[in-house]
N, C-alpha and C. Protein backbone atom coordinates (compact mmCIF):
# COMPACT_ATOMS: atom_id res chain seq x y z
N UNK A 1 -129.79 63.19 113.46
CA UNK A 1 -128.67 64.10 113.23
C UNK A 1 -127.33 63.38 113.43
N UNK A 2 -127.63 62.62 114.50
CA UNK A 2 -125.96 61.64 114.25
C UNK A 2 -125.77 60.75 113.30
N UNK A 3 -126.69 60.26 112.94
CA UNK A 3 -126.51 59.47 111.59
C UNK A 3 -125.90 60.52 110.34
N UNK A 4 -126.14 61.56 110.03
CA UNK A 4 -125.67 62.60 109.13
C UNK A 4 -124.69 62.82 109.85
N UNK A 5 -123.71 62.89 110.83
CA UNK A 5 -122.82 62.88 111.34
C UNK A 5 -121.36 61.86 110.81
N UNK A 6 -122.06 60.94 110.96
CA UNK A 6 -121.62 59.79 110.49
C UNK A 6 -121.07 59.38 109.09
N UNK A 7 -122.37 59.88 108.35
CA UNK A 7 -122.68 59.33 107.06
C UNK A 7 -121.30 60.54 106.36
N UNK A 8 -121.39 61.47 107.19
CA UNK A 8 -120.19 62.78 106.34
C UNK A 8 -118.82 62.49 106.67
N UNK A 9 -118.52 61.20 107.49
CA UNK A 9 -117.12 61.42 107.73
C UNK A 9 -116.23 60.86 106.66
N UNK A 10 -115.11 61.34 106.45
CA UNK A 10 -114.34 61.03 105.45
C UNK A 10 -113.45 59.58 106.46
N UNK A 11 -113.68 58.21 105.08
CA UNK A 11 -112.66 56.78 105.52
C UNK A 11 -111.14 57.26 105.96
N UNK A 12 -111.08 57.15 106.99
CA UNK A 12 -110.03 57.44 108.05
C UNK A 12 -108.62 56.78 107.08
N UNK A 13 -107.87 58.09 106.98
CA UNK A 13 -106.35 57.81 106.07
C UNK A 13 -105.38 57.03 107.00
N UNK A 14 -105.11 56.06 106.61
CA UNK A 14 -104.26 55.00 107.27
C UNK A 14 -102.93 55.51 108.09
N UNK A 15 -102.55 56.79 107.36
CA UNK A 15 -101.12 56.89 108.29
C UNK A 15 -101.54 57.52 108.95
N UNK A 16 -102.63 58.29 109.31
CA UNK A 16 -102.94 59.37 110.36
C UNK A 16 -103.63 58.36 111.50
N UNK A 17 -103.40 56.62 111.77
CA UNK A 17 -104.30 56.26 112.77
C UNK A 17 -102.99 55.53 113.24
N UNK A 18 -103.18 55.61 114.70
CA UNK A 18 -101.76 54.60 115.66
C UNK A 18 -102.43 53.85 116.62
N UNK A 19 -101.81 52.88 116.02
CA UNK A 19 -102.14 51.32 117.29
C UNK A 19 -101.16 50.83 118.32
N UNK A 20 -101.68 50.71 119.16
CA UNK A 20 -101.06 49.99 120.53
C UNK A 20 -101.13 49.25 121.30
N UNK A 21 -99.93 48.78 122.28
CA UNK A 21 -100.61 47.60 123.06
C UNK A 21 -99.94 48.12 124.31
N UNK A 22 -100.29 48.51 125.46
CA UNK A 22 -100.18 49.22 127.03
C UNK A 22 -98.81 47.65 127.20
N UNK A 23 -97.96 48.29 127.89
CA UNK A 23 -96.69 47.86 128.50
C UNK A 23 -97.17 46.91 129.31
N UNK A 24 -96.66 45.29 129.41
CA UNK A 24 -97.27 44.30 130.64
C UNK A 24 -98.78 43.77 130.31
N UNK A 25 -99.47 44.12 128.52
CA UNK A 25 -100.87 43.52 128.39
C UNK A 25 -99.95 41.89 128.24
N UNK A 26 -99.32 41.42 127.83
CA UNK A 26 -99.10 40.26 127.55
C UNK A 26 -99.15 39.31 128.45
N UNK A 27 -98.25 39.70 129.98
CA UNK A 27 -98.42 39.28 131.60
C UNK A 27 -99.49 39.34 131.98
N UNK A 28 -100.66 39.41 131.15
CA UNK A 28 -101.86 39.69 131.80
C UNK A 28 -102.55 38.30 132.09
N UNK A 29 -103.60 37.73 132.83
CA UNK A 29 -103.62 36.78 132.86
C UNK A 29 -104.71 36.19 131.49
N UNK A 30 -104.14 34.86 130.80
CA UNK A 30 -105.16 34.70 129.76
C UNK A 30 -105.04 35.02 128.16
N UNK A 31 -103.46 35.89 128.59
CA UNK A 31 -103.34 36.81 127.12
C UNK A 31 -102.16 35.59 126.74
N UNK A 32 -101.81 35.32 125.47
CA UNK A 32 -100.97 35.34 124.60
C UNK A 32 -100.36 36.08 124.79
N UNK A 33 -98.59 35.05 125.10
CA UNK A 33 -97.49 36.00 125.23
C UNK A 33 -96.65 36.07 123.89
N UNK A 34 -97.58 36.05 123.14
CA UNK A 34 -97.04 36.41 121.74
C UNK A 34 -98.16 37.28 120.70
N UNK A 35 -98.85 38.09 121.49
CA UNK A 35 -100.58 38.42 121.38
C UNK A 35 -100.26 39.94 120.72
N UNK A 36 -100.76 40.45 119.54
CA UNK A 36 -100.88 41.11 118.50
C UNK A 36 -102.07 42.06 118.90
N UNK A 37 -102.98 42.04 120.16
CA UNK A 37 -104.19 42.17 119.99
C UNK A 37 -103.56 43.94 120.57
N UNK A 38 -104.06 44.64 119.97
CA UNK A 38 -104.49 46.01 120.32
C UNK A 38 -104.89 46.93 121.32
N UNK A 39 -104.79 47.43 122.34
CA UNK A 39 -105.30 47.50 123.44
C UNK A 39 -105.72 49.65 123.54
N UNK A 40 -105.01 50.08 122.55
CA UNK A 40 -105.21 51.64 121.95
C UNK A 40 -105.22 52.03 120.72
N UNK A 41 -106.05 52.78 120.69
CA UNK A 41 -105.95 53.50 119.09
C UNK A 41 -106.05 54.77 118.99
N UNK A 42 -105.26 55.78 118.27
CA UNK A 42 -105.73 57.44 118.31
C UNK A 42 -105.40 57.62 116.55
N UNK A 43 -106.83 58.44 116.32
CA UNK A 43 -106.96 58.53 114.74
C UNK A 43 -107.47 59.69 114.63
N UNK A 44 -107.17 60.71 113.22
CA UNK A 44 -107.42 62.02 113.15
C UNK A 44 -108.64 61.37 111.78
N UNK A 45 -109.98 62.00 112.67
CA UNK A 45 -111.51 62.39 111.57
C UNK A 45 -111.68 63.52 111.07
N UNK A 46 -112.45 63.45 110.53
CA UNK A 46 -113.02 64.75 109.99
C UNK A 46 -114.00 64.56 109.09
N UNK A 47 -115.08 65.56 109.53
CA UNK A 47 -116.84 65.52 109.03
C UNK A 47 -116.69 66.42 107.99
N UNK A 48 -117.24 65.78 106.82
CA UNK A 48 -117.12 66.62 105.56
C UNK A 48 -118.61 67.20 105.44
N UNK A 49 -118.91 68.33 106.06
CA UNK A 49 -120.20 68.78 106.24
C UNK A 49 -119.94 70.35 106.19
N UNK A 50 -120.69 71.19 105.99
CA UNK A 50 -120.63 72.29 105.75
C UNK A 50 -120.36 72.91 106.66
N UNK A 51 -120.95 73.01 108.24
CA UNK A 51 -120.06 73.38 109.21
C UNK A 51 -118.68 73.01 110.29
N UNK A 52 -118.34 71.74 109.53
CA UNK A 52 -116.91 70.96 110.08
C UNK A 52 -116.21 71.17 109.38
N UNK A 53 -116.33 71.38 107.80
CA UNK A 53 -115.20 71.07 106.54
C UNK A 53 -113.95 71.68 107.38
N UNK A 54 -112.92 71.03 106.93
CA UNK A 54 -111.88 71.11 107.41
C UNK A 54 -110.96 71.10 108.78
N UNK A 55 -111.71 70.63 109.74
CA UNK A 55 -111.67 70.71 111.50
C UNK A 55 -111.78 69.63 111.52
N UNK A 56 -110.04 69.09 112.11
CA UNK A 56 -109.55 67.63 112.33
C UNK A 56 -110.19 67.32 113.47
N UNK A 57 -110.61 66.44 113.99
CA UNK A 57 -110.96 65.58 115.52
C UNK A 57 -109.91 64.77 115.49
N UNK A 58 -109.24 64.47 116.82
CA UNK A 58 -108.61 63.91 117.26
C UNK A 58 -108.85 62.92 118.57
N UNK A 59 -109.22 61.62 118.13
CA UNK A 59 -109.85 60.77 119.41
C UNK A 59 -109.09 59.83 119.23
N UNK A 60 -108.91 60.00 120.85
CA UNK A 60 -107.92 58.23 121.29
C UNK A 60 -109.08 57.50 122.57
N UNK A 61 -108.29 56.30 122.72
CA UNK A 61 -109.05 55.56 123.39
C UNK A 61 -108.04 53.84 123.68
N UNK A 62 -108.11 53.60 125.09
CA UNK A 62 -107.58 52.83 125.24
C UNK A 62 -107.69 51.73 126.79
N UNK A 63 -107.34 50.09 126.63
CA UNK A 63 -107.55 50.20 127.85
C UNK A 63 -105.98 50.51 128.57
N UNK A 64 -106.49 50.74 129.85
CA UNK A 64 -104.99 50.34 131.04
C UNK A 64 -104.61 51.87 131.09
N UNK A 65 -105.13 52.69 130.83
CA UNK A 65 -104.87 54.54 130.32
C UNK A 65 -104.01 55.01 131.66
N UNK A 66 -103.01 55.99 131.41
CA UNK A 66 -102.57 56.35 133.05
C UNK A 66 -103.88 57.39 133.51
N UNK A 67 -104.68 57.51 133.03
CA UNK A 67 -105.76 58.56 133.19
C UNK A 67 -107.20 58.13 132.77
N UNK A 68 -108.44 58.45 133.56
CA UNK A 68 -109.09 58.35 132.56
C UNK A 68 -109.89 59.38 132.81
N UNK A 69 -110.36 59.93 131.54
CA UNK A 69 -110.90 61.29 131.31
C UNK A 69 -111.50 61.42 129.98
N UNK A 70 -112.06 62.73 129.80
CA UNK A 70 -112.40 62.65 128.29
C UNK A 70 -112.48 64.16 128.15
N UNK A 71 -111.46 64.33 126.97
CA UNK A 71 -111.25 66.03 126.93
C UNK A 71 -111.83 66.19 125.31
N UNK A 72 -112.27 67.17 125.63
CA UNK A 72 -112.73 68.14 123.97
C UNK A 72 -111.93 69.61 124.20
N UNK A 73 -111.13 69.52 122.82
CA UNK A 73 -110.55 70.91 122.42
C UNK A 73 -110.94 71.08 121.09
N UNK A 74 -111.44 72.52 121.14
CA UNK A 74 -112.03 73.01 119.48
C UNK A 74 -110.67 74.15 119.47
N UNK A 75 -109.74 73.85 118.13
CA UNK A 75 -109.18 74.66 118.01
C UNK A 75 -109.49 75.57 116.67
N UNK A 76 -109.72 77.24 116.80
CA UNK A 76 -110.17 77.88 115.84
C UNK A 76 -108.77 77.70 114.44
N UNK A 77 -109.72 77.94 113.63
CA UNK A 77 -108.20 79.04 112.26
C UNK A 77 -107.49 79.53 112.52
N UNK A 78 -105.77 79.17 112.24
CA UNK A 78 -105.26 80.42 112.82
C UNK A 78 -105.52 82.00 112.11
N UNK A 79 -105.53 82.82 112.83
CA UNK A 79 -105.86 84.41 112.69
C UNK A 79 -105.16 84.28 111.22
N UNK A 80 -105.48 85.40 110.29
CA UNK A 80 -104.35 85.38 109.07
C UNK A 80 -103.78 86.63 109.60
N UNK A 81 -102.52 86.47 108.88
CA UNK A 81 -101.62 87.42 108.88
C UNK A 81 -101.38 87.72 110.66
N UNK A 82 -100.22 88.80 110.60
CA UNK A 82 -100.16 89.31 112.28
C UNK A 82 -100.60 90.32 112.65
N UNK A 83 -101.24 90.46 113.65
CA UNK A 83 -102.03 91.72 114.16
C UNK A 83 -100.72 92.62 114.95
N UNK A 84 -100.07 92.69 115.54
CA UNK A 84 -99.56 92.95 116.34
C UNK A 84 -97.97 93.07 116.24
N UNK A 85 -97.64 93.35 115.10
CA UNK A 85 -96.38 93.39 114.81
C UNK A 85 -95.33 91.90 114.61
N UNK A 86 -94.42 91.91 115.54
CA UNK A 86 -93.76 90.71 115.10
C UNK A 86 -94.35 89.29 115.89
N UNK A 87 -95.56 89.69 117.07
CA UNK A 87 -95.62 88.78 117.77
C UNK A 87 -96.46 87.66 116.75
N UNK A 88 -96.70 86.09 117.17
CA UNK A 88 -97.24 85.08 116.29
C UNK A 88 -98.27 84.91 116.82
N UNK A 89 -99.42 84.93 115.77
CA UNK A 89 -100.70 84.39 116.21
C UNK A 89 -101.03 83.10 116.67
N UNK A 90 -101.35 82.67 117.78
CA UNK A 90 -101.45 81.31 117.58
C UNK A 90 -103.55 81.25 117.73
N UNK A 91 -103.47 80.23 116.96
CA UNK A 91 -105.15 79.86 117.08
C UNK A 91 -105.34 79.84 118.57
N UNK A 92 -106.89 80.40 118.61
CA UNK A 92 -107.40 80.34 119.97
C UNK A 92 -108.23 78.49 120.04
N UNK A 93 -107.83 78.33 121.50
CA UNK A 93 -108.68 77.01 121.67
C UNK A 93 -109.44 77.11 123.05
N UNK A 94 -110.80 76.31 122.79
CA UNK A 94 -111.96 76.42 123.88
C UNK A 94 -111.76 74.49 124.15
C-alpha cells in the first residue's frame, strides 16, 4: 500500500519547494566556508488517488531545527458558503 502511495504522487512543482542552509552551518567544523550544501527543505505533495485528490501535504525537514518534533495537521474543505450569517467559515483541522 505504500508503494501505491508513492507511485500516485504528483513530481513536486518547483516553486512550491524551499531550500536552506541553518545560520553558522558553514562554522561548522569540516564544512566549506563557501558550501552550497543544503541543510532544509519544505515542499507541498500531493497523492493523486481517489481519496487524497486534492489535499496538499506539507513536509519539512531539516538538520540543526530549533525543535524537533513531528506534527500532522489534516485540514478539511472549507464549509461552502456561510452558515451563520456574516461570521467566516474557516476549515476545521485535526
Amino acid at each position: 500500500e505504500k508503494a501505491k502511495v508513492f507511485e500516485a504522487m504528483r513530481p513536486f512543482d518547483p516553486s512550491r519547494v524551499v531550500y536552506g542552509q541553518y545560520e553558522g552551518y558553514r562554522d561548522e567544523e569540516g564544512v566549506d566556508e563557501d558550501s552550497s550544501t543544503e541543510t532544509f527543505v519544505a515542499v507541498e505533495a500531493y497523492v493523486d488517488n481517489e481519496r487524497w485528490a486534492g489535499v496538499p501535504f506539507y513536509l519539512r525537514t531539516g538538520k540543526a531545527m530549533a525543535e524537533s518534533r513531528r506534527t500532522i495537521t489534516l485540514t478539511f474543505h472549507t464549509p461552502p458558503g456561510r452558515r451563520f450569517g456574516d461570521q467566516i467559515d474557516e476549515p476545521d483541522k485535526l
